[in-house]
Structures are given as C-alpha cells and as structure tokens.
Protein backbone atom coordinates (compact mmCIF):
# COMPACT_ATOMS: atom_id res chain seq x y z
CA UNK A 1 0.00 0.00 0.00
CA UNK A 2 2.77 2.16 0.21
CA UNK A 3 4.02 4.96 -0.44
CA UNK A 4 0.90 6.74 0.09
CA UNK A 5 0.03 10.62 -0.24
CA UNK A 6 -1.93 13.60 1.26
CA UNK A 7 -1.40 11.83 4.80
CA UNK A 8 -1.29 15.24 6.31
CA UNK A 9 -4.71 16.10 6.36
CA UNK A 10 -5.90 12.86 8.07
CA UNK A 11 -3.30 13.19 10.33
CA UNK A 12 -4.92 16.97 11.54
CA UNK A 13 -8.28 15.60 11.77
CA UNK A 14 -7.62 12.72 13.89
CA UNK A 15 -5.01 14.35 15.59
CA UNK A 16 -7.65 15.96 17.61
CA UNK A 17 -8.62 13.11 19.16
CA UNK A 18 -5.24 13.35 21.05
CA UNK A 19 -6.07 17.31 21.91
CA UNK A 20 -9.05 15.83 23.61
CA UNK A 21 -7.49 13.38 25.74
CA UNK A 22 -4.76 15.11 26.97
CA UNK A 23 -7.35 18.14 27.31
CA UNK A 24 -9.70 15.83 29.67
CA UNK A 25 -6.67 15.03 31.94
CA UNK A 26 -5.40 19.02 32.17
CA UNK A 27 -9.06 19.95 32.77
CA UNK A 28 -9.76 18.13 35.33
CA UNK A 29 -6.39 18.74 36.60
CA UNK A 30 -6.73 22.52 36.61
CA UNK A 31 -9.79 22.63 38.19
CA UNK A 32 -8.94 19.83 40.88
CA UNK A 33 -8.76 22.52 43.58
CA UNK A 34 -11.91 24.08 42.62
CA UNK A 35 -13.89 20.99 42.80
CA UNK A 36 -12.28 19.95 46.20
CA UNK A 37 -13.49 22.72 48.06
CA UNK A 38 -16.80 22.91 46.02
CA UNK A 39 -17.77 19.63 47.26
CA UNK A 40 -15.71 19.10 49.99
CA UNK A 41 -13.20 16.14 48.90
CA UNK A 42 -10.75 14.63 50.30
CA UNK A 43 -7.06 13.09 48.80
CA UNK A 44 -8.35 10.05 48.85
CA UNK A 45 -11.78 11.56 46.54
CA UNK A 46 -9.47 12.84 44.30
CA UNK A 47 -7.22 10.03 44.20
CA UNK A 48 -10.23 7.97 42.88
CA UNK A 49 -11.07 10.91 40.63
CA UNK A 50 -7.39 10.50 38.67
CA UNK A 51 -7.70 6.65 39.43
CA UNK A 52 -11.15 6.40 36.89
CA UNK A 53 -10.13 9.28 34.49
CA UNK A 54 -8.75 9.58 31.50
CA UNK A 55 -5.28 9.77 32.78
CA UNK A 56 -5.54 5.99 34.22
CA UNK A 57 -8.54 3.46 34.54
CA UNK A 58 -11.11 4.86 32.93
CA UNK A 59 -9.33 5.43 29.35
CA UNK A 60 -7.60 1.84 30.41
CA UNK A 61 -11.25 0.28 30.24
CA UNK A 62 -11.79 1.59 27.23
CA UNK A 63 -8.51 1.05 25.21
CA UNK A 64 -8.95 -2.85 25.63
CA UNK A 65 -12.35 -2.42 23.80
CA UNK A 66 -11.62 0.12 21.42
CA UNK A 67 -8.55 -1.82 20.67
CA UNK A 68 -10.11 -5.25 19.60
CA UNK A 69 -13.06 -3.16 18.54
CA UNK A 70 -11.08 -1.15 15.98
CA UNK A 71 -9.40 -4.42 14.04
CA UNK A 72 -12.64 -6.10 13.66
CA UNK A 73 -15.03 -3.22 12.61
CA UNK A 74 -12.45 -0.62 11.28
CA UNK A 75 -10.40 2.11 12.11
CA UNK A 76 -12.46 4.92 11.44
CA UNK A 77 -16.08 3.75 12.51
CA UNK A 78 -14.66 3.46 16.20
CA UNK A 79 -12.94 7.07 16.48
CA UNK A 80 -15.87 8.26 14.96
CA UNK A 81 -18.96 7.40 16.98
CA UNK A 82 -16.46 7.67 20.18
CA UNK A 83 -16.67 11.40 20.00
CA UNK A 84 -20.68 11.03 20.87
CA UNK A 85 -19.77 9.16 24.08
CA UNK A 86 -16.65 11.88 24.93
CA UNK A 87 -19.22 14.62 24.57
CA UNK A 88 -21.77 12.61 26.72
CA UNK A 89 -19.06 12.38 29.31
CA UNK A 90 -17.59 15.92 29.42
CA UNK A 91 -21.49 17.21 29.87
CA UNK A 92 -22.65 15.09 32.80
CA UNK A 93 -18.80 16.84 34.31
CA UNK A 94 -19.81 20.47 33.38
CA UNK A 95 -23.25 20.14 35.23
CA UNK A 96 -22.25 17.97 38.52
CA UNK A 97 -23.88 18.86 41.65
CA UNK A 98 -21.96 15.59 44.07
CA UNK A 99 -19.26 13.35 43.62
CA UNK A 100 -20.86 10.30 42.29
CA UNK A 101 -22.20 12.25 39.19
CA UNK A 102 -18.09 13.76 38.86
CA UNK A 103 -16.76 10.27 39.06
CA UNK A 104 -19.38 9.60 36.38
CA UNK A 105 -18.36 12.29 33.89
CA UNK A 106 -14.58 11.37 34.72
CA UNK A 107 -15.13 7.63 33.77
CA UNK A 108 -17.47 7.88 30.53
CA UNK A 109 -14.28 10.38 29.33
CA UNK A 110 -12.05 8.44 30.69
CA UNK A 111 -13.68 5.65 28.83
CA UNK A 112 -14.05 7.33 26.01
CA UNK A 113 -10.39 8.68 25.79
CA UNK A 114 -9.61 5.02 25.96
CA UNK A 115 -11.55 3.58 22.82
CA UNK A 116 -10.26 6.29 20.93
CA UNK A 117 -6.32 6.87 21.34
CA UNK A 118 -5.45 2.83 20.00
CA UNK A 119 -7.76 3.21 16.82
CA UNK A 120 -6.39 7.02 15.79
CA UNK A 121 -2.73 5.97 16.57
CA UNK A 122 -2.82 3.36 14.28
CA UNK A 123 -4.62 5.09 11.76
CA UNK A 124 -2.34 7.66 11.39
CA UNK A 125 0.75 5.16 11.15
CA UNK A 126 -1.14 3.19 8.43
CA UNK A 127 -1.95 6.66 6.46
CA UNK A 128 1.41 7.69 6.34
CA UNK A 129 4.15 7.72 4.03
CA UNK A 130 7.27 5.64 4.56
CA UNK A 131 9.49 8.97 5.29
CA UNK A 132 6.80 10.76 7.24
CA UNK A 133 5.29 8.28 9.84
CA UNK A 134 7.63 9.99 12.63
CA UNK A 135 6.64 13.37 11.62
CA UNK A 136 2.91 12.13 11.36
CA UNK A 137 2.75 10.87 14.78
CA UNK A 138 4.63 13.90 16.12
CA UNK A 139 1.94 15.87 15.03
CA UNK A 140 -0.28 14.23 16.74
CA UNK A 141 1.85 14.53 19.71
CA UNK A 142 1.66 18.53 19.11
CA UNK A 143 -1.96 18.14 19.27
CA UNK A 144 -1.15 16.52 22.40
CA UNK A 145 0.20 19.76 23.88
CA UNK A 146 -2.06 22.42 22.35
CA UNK A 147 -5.22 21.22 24.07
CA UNK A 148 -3.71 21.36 27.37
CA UNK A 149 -2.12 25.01 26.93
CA UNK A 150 -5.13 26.13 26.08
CA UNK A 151 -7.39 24.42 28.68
CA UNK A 152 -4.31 26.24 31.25
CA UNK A 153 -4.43 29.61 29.27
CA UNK A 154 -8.12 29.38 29.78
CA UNK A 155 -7.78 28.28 33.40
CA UNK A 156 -5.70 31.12 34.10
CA UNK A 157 -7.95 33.41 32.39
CA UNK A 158 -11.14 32.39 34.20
CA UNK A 159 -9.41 31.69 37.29
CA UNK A 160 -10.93 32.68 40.86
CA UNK A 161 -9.43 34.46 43.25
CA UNK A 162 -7.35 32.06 45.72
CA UNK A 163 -3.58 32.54 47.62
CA UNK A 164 -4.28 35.70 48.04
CA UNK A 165 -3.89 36.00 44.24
CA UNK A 166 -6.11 38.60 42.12
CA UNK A 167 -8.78 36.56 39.32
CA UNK A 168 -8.30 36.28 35.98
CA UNK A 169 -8.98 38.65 33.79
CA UNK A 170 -12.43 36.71 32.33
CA UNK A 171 -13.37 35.77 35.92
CA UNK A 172 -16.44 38.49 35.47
CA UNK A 173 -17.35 36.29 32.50
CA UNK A 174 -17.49 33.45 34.55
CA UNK A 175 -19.87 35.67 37.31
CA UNK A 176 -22.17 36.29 34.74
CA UNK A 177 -22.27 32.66 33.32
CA UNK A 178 -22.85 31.05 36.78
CA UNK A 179 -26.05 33.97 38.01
CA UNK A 180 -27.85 33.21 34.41
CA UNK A 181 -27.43 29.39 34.81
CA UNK A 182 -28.71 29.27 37.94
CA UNK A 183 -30.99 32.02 38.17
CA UNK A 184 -29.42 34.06 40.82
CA UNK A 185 -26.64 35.10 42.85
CA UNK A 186 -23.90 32.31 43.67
CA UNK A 187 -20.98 32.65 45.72
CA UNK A 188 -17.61 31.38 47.44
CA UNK A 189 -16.90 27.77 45.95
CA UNK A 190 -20.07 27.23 44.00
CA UNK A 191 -18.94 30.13 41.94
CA UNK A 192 -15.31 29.37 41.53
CA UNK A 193 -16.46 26.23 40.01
CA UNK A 194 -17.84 27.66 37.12
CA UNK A 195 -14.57 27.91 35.96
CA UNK A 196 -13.97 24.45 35.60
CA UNK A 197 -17.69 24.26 34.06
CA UNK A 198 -16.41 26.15 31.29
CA UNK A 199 -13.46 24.79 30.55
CA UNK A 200 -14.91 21.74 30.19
CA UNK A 201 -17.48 22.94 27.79
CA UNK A 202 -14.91 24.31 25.37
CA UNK A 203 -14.19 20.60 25.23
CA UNK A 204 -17.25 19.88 24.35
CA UNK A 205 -17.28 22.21 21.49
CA UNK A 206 -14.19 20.48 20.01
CA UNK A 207 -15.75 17.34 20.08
CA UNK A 208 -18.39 18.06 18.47
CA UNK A 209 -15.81 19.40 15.66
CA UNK A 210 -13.64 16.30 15.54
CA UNK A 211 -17.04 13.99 15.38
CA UNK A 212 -18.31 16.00 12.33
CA UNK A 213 -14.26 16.12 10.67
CA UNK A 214 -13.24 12.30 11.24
CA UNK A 215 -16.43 11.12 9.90
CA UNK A 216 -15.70 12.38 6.50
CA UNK A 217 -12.36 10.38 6.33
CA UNK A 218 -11.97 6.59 4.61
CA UNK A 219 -11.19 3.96 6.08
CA UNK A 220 -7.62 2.65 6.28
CA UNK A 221 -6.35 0.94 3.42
CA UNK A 222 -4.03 -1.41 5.61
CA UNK A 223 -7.40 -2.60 7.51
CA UNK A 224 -9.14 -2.96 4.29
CA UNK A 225 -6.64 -5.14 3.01
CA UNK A 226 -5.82 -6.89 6.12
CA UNK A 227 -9.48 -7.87 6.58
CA UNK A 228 -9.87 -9.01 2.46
CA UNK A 229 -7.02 -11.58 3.61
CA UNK A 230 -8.31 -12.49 6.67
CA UNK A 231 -11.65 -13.27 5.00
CA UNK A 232 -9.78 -15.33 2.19
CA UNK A 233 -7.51 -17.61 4.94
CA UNK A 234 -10.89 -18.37 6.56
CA UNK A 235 -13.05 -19.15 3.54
CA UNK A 236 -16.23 -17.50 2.16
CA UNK A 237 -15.96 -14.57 3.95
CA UNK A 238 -16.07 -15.98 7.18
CA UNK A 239 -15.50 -13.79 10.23
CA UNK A 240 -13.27 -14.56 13.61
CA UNK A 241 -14.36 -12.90 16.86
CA UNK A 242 -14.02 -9.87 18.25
CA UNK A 243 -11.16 -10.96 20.29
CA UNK A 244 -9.86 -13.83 18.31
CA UNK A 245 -6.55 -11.99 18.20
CA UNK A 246 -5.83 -12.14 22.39
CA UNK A 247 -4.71 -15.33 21.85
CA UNK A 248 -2.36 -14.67 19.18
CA UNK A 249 -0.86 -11.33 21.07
CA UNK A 250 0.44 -13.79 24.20
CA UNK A 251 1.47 -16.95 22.07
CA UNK A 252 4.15 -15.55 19.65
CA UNK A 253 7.26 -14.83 20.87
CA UNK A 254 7.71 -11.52 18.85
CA UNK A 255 4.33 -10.17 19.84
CA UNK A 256 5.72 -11.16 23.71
CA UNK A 257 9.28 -9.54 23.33
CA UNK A 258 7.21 -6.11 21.53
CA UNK A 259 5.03 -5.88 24.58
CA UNK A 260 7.55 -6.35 27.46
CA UNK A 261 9.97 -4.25 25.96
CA UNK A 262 7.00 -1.38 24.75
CA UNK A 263 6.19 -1.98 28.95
CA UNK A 264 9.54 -1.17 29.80
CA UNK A 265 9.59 2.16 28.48
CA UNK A 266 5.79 3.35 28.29
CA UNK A 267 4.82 2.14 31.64
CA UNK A 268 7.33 3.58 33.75
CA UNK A 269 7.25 6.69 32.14
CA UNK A 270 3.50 6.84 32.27
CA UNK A 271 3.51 6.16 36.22
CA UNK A 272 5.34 9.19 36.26
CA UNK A 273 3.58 11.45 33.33
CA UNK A 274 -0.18 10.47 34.74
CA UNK A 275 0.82 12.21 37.71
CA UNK A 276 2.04 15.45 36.59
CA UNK A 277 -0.78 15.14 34.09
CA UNK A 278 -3.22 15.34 36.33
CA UNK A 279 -1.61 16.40 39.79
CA UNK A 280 0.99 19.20 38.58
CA UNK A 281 -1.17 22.42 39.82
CA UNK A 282 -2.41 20.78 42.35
CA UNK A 283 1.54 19.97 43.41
CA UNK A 284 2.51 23.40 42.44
CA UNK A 285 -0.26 24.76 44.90
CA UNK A 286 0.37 22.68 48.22
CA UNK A 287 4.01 21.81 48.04
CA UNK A 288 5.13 24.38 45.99
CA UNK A 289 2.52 26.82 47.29
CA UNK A 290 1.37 28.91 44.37
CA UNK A 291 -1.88 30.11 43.64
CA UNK A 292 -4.16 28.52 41.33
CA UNK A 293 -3.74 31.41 38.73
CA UNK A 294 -0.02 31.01 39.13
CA UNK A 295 0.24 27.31 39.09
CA UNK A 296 -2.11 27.07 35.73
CA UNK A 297 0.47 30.01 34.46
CA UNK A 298 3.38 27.57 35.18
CA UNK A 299 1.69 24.43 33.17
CA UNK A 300 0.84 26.63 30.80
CA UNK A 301 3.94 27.85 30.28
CA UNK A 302 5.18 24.06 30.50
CA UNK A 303 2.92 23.11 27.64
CA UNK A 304 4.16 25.82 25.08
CA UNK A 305 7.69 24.09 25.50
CA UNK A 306 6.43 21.09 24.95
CA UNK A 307 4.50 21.99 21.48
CA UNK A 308 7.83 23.83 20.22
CA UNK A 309 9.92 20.76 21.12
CA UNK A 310 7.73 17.71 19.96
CA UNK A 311 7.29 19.67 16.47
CA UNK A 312 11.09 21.07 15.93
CA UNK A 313 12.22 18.22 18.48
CA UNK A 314 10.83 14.81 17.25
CA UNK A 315 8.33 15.67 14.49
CA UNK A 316 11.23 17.35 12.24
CA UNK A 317 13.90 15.08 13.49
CA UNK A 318 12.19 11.38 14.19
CA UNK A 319 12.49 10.02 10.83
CA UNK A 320 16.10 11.56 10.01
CA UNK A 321 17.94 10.60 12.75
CA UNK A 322 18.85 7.25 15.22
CA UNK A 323 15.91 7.90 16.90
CA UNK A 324 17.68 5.56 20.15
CA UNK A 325 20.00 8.52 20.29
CA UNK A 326 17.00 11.08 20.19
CA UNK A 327 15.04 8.52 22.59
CA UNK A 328 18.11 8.67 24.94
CA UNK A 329 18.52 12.55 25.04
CA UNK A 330 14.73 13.13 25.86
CA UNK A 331 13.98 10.78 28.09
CA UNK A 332 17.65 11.73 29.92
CA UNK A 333 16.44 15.31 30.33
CA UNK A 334 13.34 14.09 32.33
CA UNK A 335 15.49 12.24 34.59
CA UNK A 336 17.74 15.35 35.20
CA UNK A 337 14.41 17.22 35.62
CA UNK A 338 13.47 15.20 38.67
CA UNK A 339 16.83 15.19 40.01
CA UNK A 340 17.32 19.04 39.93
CA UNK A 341 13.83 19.52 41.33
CA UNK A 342 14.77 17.60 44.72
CA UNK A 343 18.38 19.51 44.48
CA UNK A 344 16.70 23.02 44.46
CA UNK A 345 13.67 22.07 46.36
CA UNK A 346 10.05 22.28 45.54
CA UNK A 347 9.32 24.84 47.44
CA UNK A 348 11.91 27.57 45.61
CA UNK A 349 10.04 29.65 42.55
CA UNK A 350 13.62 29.06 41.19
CA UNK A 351 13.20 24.87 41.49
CA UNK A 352 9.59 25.01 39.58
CA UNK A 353 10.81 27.33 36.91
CA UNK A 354 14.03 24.81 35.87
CA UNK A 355 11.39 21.44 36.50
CA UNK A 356 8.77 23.48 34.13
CA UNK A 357 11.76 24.08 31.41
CA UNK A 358 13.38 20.55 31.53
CA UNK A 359 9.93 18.72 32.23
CA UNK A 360 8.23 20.66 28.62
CA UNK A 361 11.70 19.60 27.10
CA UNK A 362 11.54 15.71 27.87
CA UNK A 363 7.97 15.32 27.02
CA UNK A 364 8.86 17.22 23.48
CA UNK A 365 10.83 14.25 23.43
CA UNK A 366 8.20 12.31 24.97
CA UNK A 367 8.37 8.13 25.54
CA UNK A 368 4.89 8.65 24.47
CA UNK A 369 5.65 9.96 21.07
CA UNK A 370 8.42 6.89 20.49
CA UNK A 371 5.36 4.21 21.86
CA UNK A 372 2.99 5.49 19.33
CA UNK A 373 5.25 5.19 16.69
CA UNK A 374 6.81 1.81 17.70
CA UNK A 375 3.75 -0.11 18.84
CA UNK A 376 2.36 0.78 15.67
CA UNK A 377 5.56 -0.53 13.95
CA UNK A 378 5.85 -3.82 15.82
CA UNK A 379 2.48 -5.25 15.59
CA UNK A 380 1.02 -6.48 12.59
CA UNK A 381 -2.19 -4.91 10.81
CA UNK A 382 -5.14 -7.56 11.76
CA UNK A 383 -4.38 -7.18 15.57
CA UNK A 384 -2.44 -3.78 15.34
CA UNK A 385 -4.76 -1.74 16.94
CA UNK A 386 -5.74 -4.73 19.48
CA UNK A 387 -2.07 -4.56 20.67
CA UNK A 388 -1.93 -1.06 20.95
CA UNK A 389 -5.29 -1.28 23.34
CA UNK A 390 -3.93 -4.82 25.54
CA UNK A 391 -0.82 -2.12 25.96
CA UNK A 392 -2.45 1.13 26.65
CA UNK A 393 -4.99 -1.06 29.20
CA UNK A 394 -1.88 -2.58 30.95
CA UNK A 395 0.01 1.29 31.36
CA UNK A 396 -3.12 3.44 32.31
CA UNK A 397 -4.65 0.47 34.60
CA UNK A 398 -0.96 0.40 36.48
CA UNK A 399 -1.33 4.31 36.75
CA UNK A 400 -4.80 3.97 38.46
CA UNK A 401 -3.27 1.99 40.81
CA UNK A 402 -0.13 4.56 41.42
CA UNK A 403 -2.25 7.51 41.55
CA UNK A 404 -4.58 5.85 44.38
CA UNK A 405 -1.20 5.29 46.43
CA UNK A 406 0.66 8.56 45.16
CA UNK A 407 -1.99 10.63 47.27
CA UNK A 408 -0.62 9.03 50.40
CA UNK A 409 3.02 9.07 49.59
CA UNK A 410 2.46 12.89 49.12
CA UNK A 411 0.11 13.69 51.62
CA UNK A 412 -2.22 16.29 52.18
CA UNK A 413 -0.11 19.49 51.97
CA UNK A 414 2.98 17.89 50.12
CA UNK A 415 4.92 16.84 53.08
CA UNK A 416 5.92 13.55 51.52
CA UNK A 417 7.22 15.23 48.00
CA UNK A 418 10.59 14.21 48.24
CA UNK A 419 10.11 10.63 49.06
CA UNK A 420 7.65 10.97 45.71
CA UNK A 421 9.92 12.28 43.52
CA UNK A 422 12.59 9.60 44.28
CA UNK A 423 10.41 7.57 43.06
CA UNK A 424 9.80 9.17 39.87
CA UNK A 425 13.54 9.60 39.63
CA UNK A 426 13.86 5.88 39.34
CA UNK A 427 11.00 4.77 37.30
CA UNK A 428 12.27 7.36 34.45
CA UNK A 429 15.80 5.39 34.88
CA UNK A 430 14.40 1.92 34.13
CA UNK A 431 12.73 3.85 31.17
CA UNK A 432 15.65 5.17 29.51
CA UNK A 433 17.81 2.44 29.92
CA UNK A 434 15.36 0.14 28.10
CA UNK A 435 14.58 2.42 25.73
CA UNK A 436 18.13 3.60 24.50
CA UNK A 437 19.20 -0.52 24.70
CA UNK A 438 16.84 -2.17 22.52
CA UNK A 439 15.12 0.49 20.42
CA UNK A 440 13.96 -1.04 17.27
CA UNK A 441 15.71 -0.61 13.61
CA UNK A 442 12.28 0.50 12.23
CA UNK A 443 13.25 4.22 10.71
CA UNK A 444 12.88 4.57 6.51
CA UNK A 445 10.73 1.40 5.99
CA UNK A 446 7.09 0.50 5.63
CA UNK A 447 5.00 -0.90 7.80
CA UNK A 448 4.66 -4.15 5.58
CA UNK A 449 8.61 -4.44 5.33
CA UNK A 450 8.71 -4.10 8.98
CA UNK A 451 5.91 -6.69 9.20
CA UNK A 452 7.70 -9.38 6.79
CA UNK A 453 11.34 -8.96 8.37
CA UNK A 454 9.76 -9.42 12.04
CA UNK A 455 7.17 -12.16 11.05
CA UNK A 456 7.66 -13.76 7.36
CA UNK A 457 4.79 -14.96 6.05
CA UNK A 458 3.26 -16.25 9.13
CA UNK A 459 0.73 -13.19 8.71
C-alpha cells in the first residue's frame, strides 16, 4: 500500500482526538482545587477521581475495547462514533452537583479517551508515508500539547481568586455565566467552580468538531486489506471474533518480546507522566505553594515548550535521525528534571521554573511519542490496533493503581514530596535504559517491510 500521499490532512483531523485526551486530563487537573473545596473532597476523593479518568482506569477500560473493537469493525467507525460518548461524558462533568455524578463524567471520558487513542494511533501510522510516519505521529503529539495550553491559558484566564492572588482577567465572564445558569446570585466555591464548568465545555465544542471532521475520512487501506485476507484464509468470507486476536498477542514470541519491551519504556514513564498530568497544579499549589492562577500560568507555560519541542524536536527530526539517540537525550532530560527539582527544592520559585523548562523539554521528546510510533511498527495490521489497546490497558490500569497510592506518599499538603519524587527519579531510569538498549531498527521502511522482516509470512 505504500508509499501513500496527502497523509497530512488525516493526520490533523484525527489528531484531535489526542487534543481531547490530553485536554480531559489538564481539565480536570486545573480545576482539581476548585472541585475539592466545592464539594468538599478529600485526597483520597481525588485520588479515585485521577484513578477512573482519562489519565488511568477509565481510558484503560476503554482502550482494551476500542482496541479489539477497531481491528474487527475498522479504524475509522470506532474514532468516529467515540466522539458522541466523549461529549456525553464531558457534559454530565460540566453540570455535577456531588461526587458520584463527577466520578461519572470522569469515567465515561475516561472511557471514552480510551476507545479512541489505540484506533487514531494506528490510523495515522497506516496513512502515512514511509518517510513521514515519525513526523505524522509527532503531530499528533503537538496536538497533544495544544489542548492542554489552552485548557491552562483558559484556566488562568477564568481563574478565581485564591492565595491571596487577584482573578483572571475573564473571571467576570465566569460571574455572569454562573447567576444566568442558575438564576441568581452564587458565591464562594459554588462560583469558583464555574470555571472548571467552562473549561470543560470548550471541550465539548471540540468534540463536536472532531465527530463532524473524522467522519468524513476513509477507512484505512491497511485494515481494508488486512481484513480481504483475513476473510480469504478463513473461507467465504467468514468472520473470527471480536477478540480472536488475544490469543495470538500472548502466544508468539515476537508479539511477547514487543510488549515487554514497549512496557519497559511506556509504563514507567506513564507512572510518572499520569501524575504530573493530572496532579501538577495541584503539586505546584500545596508543596510548591502557588496560587491557582499562578500554578495554571506555570503548566501553561510548560505546555508551550512542549508543542515547540515535539514539532522542531521529534516531528522534524524522528524520521532523520537514530531515533535511540533522540530517545536517549529526551527521556535523559526528564530524569535530570526530577533530580534538579529535589536539588533546588520544591518549594523555591527558582526549582519550579528549571522542572517546568526541563519537564516541557523531555515530554517534546516524549516516551509517548516513540510508543505510538513503535507499537504501531511492531504489531502487525489484523491485531495492530488490538495490541496497541492490551498495551495502553496494561500502562493506564498500572497508573490507576499509582495515583490511588501517590496521594498518600504525598500527603495532604505535600509533606511527603521528596520521598515521591525519588520515586519518579527511578521509574524514568528503568525507562531510559530500556529504551536507548533495545530500540527497534524501524526508521525509513514501511510498515509491511517491517511486518515481513519481524514475522515472514506467518501473517
């Protein structure tokens, strides 16, 4: 099927799928203050909140459905109707009242997230041409950072008062929004809120855009032809399961060695980037002890970094050079990140500024960008997108579980950071050492030359 043109296009419109999961996990995380003190939680309330989100169980649920889904009934179908159940999500979060309808909203996105990120990974990888998967998926990954700057940039903007810090400049907006919606005056934490509320809807909006985009794309031609083969090995057309391919994903040796080592570096890095994904602000607040305004300003800041590195960083470079060398150098800065955030303490304005720079710099050069691209490489096309969901499902269920435990290794006000951030230190050390020592040779060749020098004919 190769070499294939005009893969730029697709790539935008499904791309957004990525601003909308990294958006859910920044908006909830921005507003995670707001909602504490609305309704009252505790660290362990919002330790289920990240545990059922889209940064962790929730999207983990649905990436082992959308996965299997996605190789039996296509590609684009899946990301498509998904958007319908994101939107249904983000709406029962922007008119909560309690916690049990919150945890609701956060686990239909979460969900949601979930079905989507295997099927639009691997659709991207299948669109593109031989010399411009790496810059395909790093676009994707820059979609990845513009949602969250502007879900920050808006969370700054609409921010309440709190620290003793002034609002943001559109906090009247948010006044306004919150007396017409609910018919009168509304104060202290019920108003604050309303930030959040908003946010969230902006979401919404871009939903609704990306449901109404990806459903005027075609299917991908690797699934087409994948399933035309699948239905000639069989006979007459005849159709396997949903989930005949589990089987096949933990009998072959290849598939085996793809997923421990794709574990190795996504998992431990993930432990590490659900966290700041989700509790950065809120560690910027208590342990660092910024405002709300200022902490949002911070990840904002963060997330404009990250957009200028992933595109000049790994979109421009990942399919001209070794990419273990460029693999090595990103994930390395992360580790120095950690390491010169417990040297300089969390607590110093100078410590946060050089975590913010070196933290936007390694995710530029993000594990995340290097699993997309490789799990999409090592797999092949009938149970591509399955893999890609049995290995999202395994990192983001492992993160629930870390989150749930992280709130107690941090403690309320941050008094456990340090003991934390060890941690981190040494989970993004088992990372880079796997990564840098057995990256694949995948760079300059197509996904079916990849697929015939790791398998022969057996597929």
């Amino acid at each position: 099927m190769e070499p294939k043109k005009g893969s730029l296009k697709s790539t935008i419109a499904v791309s957004l799928t990525n601003y909308l999961d990294a958006g859910a996990i920044v908006a909830g995380a921005s507003g995670l203050t707001l909602w504490q003190n609305y309704l009252g939680l505790s660290e362990g309330n919002l330790g289920w909140l990240n545990a059922i989100s889209a940064n962790c169980f929730g999207a983990a649920i649905g990436a082992i459905i959308g996965g299997f889904l996605a190789d039996k009934y296509g590609r684009k179908k899946i990301y498509t109707y998904n958007m319908l159940v994101y939107m249904l999500g983000v709406a029962i979060i922007m008119f909560t009242v309690n916690f049990p309808m919150l945890l609701l909203g956060f686990l239909v996105t979460g969900i949601s997230v979930g079905i989507g990120v295997p099927a639009s990974w691997t659709y991207i990888s299948e669109n593109s041409e031989i010399h411009n998967r790496g810059r395909n998926i790093g676009i994707s990954q820059v979609a990845w950072g513009v949602g969250p700057t502007i879900i920050l940039i808006l969370g700054m903007l609409l921010a309440p008062a709190t620290g003793g810090e002034a609002s943001g400049v559109l906090f009247g907006f948010v006044e306004k929004i919150a007396g017409w919606l609910t018919g009168g005056s509304v104060s202290g934490a019920a108003l604050n809120v309303f930030s959040s509320r908003i946010i969230f809807g902006s979401l919404f909006v871009v939903a609704f855009i990306a449901w109404n985009l990806q459903r005027k794309l075609n299917e991908s031609k690797d699934w087409e032809e994948a399933k035309r083969a699948e239905a000639q090995l069989a006979g007459q057309g005849a159709q396997k399961s949903v989930f005949s391919s589990f089987g096949a994903l933990f009998t072959h040796k290849k598939n085996v060695r793809a997923i421990v080592f794709l574990a190795g570096i996504y998992l431990t890095w993930n432990l590490v980037a659900s966290v700041m994904g989700f509790f950065q602000p809120h560690i910027y607040e208590t342990a660092g002890g910024l405002s709300n305004a200022q902490a949002n300003m911070l990840a904002a800041i963060q997330w404009i970094i990250i957009i200028f590195v992933t595109y000049f960083g790994f979109a421009k470079l990942a399919d001209k050079v070794n990419q273990r060398w460029l693999y090595c150098f990103g994930v390395g800065v992360g580790v120095l990140a950690w390491l010169m955030l417990i040297f300089m303490g969390v607590h110093t304005i100078s410590g946060l500024w050089v975590f913010t720079l070196l933290w936007g710099i390694q995710a530029g050069i993000s594990v995340q960008g290097f699993y997309a691209l490789w799990s999409s490489e090592l797999f092949p096309a009938r149970y591509r997108a399955a893999a890609q969901g049995v290995m999202f499902f395994i990192v983001r269920a492992a993160s629930a579980l870390w989150g749930l435990g992280f709130v107690y290794i941090y403690g309320h006000n941050g008094e456990g950071f340090n003991r934390a951030a060890y941690i981190m230190m040494g989970l993004l050390l088992i990372s880079w050492i796997v990564g840098t020592v057995w990256a694949p040779n995948t760079r300059g060749k197509s996904l079916k030359e990849i697929e015939r020098e790791r398998y022969g004919e057996e597929v």
